[in-house]
PDB file of N, CA and C in Angstrom:
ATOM      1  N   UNK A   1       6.107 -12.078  13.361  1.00  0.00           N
ATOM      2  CA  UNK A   1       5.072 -11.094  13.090  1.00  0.00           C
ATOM      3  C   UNK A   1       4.211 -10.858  14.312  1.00  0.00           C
ATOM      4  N   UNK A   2       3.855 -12.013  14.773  1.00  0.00           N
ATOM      5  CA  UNK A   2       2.901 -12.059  15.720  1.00  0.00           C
ATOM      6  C   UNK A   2       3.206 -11.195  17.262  1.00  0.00           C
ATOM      7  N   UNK A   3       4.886 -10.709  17.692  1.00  0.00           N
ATOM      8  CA  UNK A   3       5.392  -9.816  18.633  1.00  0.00           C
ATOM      9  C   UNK A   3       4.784  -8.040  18.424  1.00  0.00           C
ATOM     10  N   UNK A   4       5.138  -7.449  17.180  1.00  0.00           N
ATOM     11  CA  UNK A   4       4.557  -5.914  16.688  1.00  0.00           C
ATOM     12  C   UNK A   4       3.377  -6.152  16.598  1.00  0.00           C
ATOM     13  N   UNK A   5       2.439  -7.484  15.837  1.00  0.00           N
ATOM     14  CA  UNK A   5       0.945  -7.011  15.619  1.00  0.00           C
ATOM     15  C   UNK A   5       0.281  -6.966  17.055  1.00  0.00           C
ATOM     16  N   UNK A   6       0.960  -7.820  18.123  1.00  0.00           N
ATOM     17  CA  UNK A   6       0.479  -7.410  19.833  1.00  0.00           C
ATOM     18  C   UNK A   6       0.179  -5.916  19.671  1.00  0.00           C
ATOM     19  N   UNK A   7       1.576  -5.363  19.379  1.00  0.00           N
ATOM     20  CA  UNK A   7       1.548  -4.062  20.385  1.00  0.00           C
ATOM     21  C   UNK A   7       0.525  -3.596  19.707  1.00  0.00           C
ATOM     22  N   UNK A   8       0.416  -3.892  18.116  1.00  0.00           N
ATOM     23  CA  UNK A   8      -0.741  -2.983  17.436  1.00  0.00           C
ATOM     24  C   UNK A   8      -1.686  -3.129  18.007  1.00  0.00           C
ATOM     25  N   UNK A   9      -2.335  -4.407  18.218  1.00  0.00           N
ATOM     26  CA  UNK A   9      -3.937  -4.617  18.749  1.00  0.00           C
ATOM     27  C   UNK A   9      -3.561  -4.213  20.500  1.00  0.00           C
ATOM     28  N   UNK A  10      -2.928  -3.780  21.320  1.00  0.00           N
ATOM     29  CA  UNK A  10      -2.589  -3.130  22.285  1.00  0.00           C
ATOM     30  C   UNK A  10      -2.951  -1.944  22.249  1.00  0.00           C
ATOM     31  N   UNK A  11      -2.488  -1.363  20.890  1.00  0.00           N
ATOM     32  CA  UNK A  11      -2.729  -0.016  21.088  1.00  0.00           C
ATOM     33  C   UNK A  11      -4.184   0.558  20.203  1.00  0.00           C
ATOM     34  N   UNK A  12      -4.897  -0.629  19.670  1.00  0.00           N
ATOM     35  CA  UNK A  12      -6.268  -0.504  19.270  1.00  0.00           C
ATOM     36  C   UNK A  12      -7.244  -0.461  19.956  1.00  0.00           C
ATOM     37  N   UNK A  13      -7.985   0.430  20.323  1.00  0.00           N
ATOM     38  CA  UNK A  13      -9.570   0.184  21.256  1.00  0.00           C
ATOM     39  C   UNK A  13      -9.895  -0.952  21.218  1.00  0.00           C
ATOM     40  N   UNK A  14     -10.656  -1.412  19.981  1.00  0.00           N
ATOM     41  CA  UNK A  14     -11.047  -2.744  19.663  1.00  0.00           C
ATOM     42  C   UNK A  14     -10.521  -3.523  20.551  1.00  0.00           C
ATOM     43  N   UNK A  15      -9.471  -3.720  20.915  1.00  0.00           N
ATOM     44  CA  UNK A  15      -8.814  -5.119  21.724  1.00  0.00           C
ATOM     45  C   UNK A  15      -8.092  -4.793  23.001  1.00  0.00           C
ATOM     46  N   UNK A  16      -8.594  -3.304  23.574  1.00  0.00           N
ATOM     47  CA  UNK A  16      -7.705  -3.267  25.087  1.00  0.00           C
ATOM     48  C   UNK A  16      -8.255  -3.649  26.098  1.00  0.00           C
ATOM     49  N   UNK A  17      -9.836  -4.732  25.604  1.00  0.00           N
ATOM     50  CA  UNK A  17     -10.320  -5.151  26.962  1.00  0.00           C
ATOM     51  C   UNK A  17      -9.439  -7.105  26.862  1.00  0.00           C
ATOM     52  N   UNK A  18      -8.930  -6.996  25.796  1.00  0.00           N
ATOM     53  CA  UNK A  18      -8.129  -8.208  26.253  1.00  0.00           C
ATOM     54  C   UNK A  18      -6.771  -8.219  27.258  1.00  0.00           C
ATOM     55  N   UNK A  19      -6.915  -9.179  27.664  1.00  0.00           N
ATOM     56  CA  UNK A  19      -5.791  -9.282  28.292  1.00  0.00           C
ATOM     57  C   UNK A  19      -4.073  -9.895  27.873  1.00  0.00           C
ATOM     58  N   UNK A  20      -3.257  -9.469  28.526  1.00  0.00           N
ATOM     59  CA  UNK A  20      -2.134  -9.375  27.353  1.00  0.00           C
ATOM     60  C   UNK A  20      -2.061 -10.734  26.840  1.00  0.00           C
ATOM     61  N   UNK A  21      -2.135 -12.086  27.642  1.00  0.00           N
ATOM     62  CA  UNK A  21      -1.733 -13.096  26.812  1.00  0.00           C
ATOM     63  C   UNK A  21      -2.789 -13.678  25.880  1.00  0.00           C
ATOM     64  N   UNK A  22      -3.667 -13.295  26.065  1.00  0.00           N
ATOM     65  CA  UNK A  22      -5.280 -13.690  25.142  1.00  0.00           C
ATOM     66  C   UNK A  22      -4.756 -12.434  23.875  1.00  0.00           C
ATOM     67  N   UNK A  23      -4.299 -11.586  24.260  1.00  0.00           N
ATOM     68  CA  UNK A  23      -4.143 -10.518  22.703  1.00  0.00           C
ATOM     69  C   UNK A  23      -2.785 -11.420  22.598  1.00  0.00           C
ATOM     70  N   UNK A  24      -2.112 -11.889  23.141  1.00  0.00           N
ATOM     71  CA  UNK A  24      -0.661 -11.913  22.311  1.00  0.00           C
ATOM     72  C   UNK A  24      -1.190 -13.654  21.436  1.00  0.00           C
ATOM     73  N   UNK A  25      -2.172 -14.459  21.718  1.00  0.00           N
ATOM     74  CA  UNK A  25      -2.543 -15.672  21.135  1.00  0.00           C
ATOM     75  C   UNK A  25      -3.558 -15.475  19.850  1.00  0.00           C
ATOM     76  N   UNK A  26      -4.517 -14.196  20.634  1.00  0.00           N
ATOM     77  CA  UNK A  26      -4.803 -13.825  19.056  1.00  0.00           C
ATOM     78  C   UNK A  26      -4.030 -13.151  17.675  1.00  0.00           C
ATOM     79  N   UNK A  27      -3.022 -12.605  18.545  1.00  0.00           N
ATOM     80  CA  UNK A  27      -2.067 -12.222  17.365  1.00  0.00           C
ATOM     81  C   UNK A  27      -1.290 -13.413  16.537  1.00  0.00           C
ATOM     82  N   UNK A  28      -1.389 -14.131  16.777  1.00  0.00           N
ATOM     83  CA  UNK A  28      -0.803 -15.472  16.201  1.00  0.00           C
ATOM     84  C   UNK A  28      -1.903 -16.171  14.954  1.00  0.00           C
ATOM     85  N   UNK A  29      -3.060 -15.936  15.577  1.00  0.00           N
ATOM     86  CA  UNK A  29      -4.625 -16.374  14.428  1.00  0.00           C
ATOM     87  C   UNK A  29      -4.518 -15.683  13.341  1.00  0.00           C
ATOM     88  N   UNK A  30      -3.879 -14.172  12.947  1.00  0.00           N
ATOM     89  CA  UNK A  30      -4.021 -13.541  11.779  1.00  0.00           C
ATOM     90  C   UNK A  30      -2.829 -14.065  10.813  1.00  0.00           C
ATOM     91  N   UNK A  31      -2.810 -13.692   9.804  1.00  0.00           N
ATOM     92  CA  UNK A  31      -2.225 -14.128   8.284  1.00  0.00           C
ATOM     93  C   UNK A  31      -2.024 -12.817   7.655  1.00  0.00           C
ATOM     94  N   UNK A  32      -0.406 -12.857   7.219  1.00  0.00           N
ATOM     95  CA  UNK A  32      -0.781 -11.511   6.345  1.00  0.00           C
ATOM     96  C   UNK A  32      -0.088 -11.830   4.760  1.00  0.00           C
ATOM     97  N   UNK A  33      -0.527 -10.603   4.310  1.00  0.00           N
ATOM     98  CA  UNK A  33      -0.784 -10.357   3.167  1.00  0.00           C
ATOM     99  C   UNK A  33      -0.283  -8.814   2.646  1.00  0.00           C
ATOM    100  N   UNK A  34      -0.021  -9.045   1.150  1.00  0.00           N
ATOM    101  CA  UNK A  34       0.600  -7.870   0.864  1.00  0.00           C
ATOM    102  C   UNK A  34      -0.104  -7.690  -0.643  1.00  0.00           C
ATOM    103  N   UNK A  35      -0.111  -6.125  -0.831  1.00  0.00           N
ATOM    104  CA  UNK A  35      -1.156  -5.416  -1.821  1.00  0.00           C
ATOM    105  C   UNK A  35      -0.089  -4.411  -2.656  1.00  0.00           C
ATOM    106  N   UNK A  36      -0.061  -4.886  -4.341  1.00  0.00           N
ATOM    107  CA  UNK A  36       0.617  -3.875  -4.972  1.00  0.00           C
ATOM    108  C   UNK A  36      -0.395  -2.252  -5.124  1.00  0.00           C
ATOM    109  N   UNK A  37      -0.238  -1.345  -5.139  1.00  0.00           N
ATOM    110  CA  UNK A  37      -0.715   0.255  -5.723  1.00  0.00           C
ATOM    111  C   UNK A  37      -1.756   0.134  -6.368  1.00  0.00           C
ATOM    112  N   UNK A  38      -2.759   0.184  -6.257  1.00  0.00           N
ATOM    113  CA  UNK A  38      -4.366   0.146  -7.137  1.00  0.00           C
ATOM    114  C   UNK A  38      -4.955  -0.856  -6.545  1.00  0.00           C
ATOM    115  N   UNK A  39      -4.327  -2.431  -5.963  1.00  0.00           N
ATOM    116  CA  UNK A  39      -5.044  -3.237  -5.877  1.00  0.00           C
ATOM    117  C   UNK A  39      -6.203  -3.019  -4.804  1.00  0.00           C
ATOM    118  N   UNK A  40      -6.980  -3.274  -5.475  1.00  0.00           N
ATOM    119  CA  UNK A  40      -8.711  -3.816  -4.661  1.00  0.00           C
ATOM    120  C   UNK A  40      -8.317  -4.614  -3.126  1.00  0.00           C
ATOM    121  N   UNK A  41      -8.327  -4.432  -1.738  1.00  0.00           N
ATOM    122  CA  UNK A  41      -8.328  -4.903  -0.858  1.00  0.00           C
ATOM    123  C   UNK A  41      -9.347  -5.583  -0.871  1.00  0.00           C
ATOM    124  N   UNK A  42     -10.668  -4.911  -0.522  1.00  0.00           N
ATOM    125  CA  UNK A  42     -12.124  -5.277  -0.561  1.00  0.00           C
ATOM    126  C   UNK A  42     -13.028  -4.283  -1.038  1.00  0.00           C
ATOM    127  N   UNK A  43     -14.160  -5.099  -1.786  1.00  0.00           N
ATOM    128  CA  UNK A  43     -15.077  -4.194  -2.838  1.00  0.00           C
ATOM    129  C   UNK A  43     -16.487  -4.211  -2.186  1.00  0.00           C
ATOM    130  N   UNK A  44     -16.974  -2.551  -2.296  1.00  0.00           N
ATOM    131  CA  UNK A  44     -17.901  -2.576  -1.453  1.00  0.00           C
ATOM    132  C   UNK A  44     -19.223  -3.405  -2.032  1.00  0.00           C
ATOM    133  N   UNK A  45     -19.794  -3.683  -0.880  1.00  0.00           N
ATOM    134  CA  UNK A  45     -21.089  -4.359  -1.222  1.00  0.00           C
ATOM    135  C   UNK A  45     -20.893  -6.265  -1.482  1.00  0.00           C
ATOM    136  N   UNK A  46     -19.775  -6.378  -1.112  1.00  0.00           N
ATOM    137  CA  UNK A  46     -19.179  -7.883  -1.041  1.00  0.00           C
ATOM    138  C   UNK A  46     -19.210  -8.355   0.414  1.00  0.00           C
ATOM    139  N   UNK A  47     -19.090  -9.776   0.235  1.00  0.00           N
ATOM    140  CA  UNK A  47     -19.377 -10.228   1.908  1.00  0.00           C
ATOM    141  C   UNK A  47     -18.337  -9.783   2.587  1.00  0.00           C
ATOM    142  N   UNK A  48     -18.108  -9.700   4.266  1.00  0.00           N
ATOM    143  CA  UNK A  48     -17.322  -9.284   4.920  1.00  0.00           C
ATOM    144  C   UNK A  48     -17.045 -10.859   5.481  1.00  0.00           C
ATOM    145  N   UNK A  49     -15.377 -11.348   5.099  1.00  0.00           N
ATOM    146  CA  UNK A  49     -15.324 -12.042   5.683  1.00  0.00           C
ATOM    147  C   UNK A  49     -13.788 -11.964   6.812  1.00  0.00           C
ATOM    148  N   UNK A  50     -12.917 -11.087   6.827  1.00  0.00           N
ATOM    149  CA  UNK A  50     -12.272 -10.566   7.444  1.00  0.00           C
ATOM    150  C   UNK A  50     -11.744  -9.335   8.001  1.00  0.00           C
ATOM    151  N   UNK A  51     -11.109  -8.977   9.225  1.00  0.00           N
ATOM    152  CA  UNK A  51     -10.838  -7.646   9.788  1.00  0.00           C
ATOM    153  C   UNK A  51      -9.561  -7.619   9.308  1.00  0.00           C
ATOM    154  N   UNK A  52      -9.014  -5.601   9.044  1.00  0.00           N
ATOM    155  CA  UNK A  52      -7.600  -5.978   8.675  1.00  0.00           C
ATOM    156  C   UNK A  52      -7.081  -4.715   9.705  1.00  0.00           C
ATOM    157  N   UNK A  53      -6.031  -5.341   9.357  1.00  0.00           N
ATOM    158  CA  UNK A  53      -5.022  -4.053  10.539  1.00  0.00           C
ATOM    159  C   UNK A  53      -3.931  -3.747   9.265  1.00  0.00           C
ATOM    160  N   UNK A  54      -3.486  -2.648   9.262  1.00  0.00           N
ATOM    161  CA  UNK A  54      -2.353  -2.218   8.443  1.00  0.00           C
ATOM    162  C   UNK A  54      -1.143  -2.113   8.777  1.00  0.00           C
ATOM    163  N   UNK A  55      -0.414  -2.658   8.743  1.00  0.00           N
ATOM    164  CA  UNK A  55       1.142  -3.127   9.116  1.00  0.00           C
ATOM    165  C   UNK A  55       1.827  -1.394   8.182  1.00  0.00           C
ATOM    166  N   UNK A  56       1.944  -2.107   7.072  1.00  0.00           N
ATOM    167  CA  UNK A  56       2.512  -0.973   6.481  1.00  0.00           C
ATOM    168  C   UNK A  56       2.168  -0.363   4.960  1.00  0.00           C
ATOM    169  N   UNK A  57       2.441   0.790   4.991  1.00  0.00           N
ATOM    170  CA  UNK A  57       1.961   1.398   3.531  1.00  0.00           C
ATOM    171  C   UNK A  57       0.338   1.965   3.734  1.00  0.00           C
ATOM    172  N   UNK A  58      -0.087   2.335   2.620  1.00  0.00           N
ATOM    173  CA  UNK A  58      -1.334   3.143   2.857  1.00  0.00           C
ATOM    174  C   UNK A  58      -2.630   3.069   2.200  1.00  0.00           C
ATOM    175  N   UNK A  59      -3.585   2.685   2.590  1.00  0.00           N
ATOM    176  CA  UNK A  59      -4.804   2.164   2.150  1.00  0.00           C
ATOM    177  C   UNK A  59      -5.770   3.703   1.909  1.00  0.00           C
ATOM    178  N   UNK A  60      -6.338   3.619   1.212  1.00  0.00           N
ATOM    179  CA  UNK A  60      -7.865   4.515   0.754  1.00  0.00           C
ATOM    180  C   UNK A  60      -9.107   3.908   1.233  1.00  0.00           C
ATOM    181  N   UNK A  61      -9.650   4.750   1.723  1.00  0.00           N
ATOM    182  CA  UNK A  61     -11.505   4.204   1.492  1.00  0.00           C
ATOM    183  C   UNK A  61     -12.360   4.416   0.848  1.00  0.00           C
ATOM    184  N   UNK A  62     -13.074   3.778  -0.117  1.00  0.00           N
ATOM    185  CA  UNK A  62     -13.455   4.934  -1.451  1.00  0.00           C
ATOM    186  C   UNK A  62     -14.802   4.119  -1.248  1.00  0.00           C
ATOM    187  N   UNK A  63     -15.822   5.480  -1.265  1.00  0.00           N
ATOM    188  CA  UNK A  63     -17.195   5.002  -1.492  1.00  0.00           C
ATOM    189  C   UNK A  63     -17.685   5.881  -2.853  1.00  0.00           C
ATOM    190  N   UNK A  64     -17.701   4.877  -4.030  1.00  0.00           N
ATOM    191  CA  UNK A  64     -17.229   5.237  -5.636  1.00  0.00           C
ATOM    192  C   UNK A  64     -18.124   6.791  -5.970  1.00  0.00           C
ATOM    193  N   UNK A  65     -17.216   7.235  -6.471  1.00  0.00           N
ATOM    194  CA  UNK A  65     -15.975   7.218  -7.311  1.00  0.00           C
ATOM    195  C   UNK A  65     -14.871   7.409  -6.101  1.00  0.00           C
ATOM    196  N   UNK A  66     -15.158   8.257  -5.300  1.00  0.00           N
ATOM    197  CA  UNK A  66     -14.089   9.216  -5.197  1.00  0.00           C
ATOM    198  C   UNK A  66     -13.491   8.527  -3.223  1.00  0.00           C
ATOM    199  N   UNK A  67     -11.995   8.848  -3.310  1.00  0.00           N
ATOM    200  CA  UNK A  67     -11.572   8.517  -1.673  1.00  0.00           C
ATOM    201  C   UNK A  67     -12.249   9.677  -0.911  1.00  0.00           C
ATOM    202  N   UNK A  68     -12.720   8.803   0.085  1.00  0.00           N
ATOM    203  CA  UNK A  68     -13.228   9.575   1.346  1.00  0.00           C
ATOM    204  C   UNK A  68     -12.273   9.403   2.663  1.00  0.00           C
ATOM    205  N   UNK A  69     -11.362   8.669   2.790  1.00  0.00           N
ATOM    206  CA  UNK A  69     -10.651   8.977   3.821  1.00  0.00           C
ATOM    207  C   UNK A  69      -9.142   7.954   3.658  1.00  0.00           C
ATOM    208  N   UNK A  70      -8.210   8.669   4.051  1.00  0.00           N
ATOM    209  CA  UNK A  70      -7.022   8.024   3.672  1.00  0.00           C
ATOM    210  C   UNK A  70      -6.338   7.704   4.673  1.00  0.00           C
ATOM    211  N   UNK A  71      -5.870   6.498   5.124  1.00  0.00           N
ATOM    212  CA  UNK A  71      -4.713   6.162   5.716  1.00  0.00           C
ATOM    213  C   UNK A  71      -5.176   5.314   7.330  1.00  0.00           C
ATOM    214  N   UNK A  72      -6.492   4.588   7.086  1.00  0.00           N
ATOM    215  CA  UNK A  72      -7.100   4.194   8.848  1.00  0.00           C
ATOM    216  C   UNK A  72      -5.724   3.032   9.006  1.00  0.00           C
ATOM    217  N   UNK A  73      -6.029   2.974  10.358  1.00  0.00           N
ATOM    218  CA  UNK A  73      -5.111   1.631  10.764  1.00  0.00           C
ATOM    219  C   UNK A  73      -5.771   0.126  10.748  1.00  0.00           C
ATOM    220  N   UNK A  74      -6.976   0.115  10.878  1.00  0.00           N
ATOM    221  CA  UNK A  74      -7.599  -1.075  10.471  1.00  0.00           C
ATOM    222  C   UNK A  74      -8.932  -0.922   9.840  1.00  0.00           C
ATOM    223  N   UNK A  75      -9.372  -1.618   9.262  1.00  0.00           N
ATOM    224  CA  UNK A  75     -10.842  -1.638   9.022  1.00  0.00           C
ATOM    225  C   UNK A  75     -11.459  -3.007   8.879  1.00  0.00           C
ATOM    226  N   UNK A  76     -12.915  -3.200   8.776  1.00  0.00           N
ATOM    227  CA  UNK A  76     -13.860  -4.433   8.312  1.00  0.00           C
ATOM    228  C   UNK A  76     -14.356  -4.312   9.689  1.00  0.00           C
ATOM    229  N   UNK A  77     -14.434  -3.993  10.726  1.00  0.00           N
ATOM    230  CA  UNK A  77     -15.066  -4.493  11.668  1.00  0.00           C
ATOM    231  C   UNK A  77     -16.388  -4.308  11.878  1.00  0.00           C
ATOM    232  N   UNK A  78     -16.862  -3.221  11.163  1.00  0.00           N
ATOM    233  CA  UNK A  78     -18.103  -2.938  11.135  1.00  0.00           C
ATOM    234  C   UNK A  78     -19.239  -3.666  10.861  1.00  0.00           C
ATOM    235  N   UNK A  79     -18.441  -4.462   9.462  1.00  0.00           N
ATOM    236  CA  UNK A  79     -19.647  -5.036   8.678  1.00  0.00           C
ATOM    237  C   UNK A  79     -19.339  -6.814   9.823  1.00  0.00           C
ATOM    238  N   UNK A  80     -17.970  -6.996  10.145  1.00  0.00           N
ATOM    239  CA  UNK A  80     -17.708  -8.517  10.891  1.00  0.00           C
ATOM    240  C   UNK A  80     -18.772  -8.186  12.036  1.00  0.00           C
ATOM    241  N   UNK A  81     -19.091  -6.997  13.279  1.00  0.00           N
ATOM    242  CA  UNK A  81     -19.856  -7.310  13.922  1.00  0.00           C
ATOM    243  C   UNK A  81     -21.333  -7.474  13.841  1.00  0.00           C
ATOM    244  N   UNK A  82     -21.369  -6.283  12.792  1.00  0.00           N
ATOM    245  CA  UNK A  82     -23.055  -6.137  11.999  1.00  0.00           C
ATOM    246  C   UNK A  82     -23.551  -7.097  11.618  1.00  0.00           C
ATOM    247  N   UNK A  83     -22.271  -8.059  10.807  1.00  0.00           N
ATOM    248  CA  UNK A  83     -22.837  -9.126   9.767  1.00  0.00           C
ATOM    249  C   UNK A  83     -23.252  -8.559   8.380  1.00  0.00           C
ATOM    250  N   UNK A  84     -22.647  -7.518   8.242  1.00  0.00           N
ATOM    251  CA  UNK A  84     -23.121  -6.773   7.058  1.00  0.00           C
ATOM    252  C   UNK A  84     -22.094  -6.610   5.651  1.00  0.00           C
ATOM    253  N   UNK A  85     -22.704  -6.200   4.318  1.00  0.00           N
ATOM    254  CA  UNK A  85     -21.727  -6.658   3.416  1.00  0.00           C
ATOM    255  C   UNK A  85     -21.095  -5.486   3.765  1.00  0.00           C
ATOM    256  N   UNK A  86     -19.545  -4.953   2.685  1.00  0.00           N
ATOM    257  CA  UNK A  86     -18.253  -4.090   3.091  1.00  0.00           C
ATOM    258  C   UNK A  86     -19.252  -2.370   2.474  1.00  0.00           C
ATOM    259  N   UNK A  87     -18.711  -1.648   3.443  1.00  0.00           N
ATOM    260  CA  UNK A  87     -19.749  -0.537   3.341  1.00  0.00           C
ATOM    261  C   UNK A  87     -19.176   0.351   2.419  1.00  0.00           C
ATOM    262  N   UNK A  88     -17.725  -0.108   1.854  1.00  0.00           N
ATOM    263  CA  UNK A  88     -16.601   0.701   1.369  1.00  0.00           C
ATOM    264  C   UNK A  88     -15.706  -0.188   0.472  1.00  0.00           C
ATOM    265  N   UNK A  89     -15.076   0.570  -0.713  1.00  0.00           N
ATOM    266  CA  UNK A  89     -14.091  -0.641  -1.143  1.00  0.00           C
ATOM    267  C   UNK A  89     -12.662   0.295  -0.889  1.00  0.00           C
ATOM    268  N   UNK A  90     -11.788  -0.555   0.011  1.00  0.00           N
ATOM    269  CA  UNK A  90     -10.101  -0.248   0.801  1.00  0.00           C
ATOM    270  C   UNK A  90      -9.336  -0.369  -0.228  1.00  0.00           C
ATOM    271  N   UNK A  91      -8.088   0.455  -0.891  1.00  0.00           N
ATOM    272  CA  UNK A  91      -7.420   0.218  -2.020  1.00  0.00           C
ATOM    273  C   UNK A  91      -5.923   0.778  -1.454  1.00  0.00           C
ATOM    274  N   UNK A  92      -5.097  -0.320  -2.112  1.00  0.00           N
ATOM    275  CA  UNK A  92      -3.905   0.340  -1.797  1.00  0.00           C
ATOM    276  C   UNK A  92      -3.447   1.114  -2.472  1.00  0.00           C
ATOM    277  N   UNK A  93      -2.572   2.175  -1.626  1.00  0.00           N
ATOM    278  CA  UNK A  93      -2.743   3.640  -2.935  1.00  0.00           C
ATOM    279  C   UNK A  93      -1.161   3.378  -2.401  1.00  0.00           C
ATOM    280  N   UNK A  94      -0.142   2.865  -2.043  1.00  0.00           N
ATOM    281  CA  UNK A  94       1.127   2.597  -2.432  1.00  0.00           C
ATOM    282  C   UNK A  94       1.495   0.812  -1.679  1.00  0.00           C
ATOM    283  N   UNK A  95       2.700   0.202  -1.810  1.00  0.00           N
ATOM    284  CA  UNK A  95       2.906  -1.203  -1.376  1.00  0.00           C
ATOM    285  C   UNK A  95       2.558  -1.187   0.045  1.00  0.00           C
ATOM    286  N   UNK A  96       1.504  -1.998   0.145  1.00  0.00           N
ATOM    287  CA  UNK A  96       1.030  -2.542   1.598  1.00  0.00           C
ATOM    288  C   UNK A  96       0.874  -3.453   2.193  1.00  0.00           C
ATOM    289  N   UNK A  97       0.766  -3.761   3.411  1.00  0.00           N
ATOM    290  CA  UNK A  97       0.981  -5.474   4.213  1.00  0.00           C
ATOM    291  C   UNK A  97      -0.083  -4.982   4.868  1.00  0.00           C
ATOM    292  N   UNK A  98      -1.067  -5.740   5.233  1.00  0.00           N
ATOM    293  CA  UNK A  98      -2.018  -5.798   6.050  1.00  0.00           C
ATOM    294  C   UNK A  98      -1.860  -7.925   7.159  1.00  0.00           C
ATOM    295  N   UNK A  99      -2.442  -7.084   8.212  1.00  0.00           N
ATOM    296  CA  UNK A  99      -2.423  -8.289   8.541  1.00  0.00           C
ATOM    297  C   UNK A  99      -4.184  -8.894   8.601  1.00  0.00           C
ATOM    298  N   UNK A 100      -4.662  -9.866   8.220  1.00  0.00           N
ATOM    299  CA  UNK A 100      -5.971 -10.479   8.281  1.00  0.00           C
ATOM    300  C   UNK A 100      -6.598 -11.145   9.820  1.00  0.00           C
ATOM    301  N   UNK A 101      -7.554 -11.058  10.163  1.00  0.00           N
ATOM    302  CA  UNK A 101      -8.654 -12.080  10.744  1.00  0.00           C
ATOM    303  C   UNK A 101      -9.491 -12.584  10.322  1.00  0.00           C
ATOM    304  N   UNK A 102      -9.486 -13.298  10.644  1.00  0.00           N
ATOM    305  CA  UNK A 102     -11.103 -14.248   9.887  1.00  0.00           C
ATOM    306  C   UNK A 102     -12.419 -13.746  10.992  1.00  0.00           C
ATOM    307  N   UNK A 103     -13.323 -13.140   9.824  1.00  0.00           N
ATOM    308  CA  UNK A 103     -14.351 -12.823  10.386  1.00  0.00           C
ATOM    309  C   UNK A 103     -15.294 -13.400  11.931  1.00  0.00           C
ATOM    310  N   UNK A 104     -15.160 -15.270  12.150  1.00  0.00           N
ATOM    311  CA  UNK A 104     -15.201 -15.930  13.218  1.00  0.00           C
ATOM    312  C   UNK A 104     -14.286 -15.515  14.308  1.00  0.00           C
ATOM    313  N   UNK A 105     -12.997 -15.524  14.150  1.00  0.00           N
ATOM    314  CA  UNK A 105     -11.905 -15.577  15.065  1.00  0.00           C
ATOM    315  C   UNK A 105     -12.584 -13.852  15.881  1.00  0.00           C
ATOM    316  N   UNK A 106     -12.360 -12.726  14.670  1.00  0.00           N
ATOM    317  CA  UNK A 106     -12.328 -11.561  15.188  1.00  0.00           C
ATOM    318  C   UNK A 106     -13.926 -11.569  15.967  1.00  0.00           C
ATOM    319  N   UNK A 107     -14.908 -12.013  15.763  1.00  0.00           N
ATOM    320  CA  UNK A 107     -15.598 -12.129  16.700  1.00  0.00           C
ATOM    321  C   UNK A 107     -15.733 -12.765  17.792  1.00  0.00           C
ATOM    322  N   UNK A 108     -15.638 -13.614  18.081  1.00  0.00           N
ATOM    323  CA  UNK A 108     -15.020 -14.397  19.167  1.00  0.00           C
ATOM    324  C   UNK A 108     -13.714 -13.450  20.383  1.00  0.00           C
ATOM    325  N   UNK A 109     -13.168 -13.124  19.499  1.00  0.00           N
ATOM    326  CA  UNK A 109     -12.200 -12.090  20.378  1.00  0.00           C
ATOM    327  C   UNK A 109     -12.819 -10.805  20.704  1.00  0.00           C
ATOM    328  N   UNK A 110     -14.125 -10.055  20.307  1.00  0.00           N
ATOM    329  CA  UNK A 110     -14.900  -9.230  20.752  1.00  0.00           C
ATOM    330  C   UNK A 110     -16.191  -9.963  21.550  1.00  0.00           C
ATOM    331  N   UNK A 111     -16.025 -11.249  21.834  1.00  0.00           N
ATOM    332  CA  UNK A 111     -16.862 -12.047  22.890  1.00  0.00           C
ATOM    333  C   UNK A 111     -18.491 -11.827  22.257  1.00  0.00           C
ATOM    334  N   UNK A 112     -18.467 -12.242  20.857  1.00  0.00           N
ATOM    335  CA  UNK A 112     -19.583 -12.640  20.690  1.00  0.00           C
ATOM    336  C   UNK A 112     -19.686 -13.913  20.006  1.00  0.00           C
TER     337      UNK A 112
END
């Protein structure tokens, strides 16, 4: 896993001030995970305790009721650098793999 999620965080803003072997070691720190159609990723107004990147399939962002934007390639980072709870709840709207960070790790890799 840890070879494609490189290129992903390669080709993410977030992580092109790393350098390749510091991104290719953080790609090894994440864990992934997979989401059937409806399921709740994260619910807004809950703690933020990880960043996700989307491997595959397609996530919603819904600030309730209704989706406001469909299909980002990662999200959580907002509230991981803020320290703030999830500003949005992410839903999978067909079968999805996301890959995880832990809220520590992903900061630390944005050098705070």
């Amino acid at each position: 896993m840890s070879a494609g999620l490189d290129a992903v965080l390669g080709a993410n803003p977030l992580f092109r001030h790393l350098g390749d072997r510091r991104r290719r070691r953080l790609a090894q720190q994440f864990c992934r995970r997979r989401y059937r159609p409806g399921e709740v990723i994260v619910r807004q107004g809950d703690t933020s305790l990880s960043f996700y990147v989307v491997l595959s399939g397609r996530v919603g962002i819904m600030r309730h009721p209704a989706v406001v934007e469909d299909g980002p390639t990662f999200f959580g980072e907002v509230e991981a650098l803020g320290d703030l709870p999830r500003t949005a709840t992410v839903v999978a709207l067909e079968p999805t793999e996301c890959a995880l960070l832990g809220k520590w790790d992903f900061l630390q890799a944005m050098g705070r």
